[in-house]
C-alpha atoms as a PDB file:
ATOM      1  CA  UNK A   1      -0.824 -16.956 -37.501  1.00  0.00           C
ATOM      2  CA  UNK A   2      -1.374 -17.950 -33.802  1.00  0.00           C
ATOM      3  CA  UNK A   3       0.278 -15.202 -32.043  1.00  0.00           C
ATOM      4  CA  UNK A   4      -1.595 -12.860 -34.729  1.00  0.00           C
ATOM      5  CA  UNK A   5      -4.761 -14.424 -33.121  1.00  0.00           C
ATOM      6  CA  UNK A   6      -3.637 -13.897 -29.480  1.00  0.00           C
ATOM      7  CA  UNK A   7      -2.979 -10.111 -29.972  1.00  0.00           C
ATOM      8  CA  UNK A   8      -6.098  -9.691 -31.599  1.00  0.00           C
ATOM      9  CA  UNK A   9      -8.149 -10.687 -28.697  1.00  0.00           C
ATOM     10  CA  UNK A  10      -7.063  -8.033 -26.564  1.00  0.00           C
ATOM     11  CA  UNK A  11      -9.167  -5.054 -26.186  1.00  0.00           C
ATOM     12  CA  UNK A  12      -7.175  -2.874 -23.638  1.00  0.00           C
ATOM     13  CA  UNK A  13      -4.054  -2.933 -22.312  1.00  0.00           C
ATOM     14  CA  UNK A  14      -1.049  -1.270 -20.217  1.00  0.00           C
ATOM     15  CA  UNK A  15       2.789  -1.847 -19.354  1.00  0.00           C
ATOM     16  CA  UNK A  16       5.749  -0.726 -17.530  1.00  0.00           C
ATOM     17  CA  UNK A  17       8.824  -2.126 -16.863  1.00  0.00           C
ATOM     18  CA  UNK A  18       9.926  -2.803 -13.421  1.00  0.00           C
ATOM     19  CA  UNK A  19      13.255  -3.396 -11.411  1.00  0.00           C
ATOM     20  CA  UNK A  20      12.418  -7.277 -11.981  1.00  0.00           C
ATOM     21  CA  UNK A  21      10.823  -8.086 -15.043  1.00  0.00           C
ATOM     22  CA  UNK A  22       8.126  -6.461 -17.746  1.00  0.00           C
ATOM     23  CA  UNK A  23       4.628  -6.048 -16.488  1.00  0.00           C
ATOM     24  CA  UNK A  24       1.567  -6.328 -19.144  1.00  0.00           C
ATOM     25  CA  UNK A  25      -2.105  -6.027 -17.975  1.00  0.00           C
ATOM     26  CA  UNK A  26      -4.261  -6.487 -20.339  1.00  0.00           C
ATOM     27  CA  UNK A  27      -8.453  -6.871 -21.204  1.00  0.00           C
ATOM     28  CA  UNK A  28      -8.893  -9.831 -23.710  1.00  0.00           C
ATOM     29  CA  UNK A  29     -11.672 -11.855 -24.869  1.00  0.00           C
ATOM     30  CA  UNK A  30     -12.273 -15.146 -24.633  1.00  0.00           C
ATOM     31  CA  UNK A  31     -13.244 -17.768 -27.524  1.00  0.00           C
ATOM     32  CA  UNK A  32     -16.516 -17.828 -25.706  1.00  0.00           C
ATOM     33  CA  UNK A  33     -16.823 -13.885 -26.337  1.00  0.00           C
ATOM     34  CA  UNK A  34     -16.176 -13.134 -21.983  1.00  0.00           C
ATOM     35  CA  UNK A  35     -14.042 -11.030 -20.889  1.00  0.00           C
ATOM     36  CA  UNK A  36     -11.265 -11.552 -18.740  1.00  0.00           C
ATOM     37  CA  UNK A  37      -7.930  -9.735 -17.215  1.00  0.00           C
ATOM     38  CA  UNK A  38      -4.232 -10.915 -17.871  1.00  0.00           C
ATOM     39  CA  UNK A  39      -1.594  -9.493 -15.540  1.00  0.00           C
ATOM     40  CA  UNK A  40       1.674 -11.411 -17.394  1.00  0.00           C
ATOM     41  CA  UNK A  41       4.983 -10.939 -15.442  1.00  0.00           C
ATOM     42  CA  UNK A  42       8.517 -11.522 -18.028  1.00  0.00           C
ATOM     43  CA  UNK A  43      11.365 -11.824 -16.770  1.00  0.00           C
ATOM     44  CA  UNK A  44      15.081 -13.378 -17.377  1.00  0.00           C
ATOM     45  CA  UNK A  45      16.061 -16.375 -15.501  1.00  0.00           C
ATOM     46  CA  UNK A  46      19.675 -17.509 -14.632  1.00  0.00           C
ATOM     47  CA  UNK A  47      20.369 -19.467 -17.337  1.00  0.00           C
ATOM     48  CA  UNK A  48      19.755 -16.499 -20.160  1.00  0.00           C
ATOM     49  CA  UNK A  49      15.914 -17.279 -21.115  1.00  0.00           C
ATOM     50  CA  UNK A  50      12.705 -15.655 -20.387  1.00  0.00           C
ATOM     51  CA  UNK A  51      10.166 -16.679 -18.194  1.00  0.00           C
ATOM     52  CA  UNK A  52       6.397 -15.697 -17.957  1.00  0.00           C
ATOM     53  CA  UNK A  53       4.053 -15.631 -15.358  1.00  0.00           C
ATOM     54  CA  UNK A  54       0.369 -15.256 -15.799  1.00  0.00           C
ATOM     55  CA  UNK A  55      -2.479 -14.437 -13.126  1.00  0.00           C
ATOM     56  CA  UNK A  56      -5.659 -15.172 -14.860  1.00  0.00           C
ATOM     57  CA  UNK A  57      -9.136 -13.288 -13.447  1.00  0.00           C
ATOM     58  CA  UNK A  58     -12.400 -14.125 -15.272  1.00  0.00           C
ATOM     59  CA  UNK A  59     -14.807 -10.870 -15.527  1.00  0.00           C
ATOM     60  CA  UNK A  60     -17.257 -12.035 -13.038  1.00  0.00           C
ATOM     61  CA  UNK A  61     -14.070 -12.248 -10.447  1.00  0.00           C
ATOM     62  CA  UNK A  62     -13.169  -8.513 -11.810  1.00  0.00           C
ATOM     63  CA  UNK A  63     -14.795  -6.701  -8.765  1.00  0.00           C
ATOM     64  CA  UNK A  64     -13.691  -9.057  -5.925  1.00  0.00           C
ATOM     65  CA  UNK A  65     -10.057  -8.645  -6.873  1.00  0.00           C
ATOM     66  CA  UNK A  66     -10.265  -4.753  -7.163  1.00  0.00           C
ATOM     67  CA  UNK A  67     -12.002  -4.512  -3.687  1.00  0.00           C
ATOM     68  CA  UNK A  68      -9.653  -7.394  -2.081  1.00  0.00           C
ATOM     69  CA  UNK A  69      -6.736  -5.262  -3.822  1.00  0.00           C
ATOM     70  CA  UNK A  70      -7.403  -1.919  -2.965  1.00  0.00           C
ATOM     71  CA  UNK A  71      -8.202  -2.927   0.851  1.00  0.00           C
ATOM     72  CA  UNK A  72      -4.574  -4.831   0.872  1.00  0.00           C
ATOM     73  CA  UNK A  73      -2.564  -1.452  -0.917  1.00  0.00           C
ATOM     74  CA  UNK A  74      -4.572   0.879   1.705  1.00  0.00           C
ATOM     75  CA  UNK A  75      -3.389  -1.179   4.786  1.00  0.00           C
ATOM     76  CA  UNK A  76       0.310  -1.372   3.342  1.00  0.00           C
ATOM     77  CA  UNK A  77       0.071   2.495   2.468  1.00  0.00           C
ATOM     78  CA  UNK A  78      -1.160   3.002   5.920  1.00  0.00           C
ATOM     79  CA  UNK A  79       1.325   0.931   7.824  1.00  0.00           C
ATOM     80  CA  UNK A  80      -1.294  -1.555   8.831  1.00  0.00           C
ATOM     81  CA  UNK A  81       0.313  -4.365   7.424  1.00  0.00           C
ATOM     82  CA  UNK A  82      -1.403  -8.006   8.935  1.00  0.00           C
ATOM     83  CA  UNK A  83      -4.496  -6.375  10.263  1.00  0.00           C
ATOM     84  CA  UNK A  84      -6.317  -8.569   8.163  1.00  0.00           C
ATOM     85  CA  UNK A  85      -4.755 -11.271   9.227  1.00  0.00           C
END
């Protein structure tokens, strides 16, 4: 019943698979009826299992990420690497 609970609060999502691990990114809603984004990471471990890693961004955090994100990718598609910095 839980995890039937969990999908049901997402609203949007996309995946792909990548060279080290499964990538989800998804829209959900919280219990308190918010929005928020989920970027989950899986991916195997040395021992056989499966681990998951979650980055967490509540919807008033939304546009700060996309502009901090899409100033960081144009600098590393540019070369400028560290400007920033």
């Amino acid at each position: 019943m839980e995890n039937k609970a969990l999908l049901q609060n997402i609203l949007d999502s996309e995946h792909f698979d990548g060279e080290c691990g499964h990538y989800f990114i998804d829209i959900k809603r919280a219990s308190n009826a918010n929005h928020f984004l989920c970027i989950t990471r899986l991916h195997p471990v040395i021992d056989h299992s499966i681990r998951r890693s979650q980055v967490i961004l509540f919807e008033e955090d939304i546009p700060f990420f996309m502009e901090a994100i899409t100033m960081l990718l144009s600098r590393y598609a540019s070369g400028n690497l560290g400007a920033a910095c």
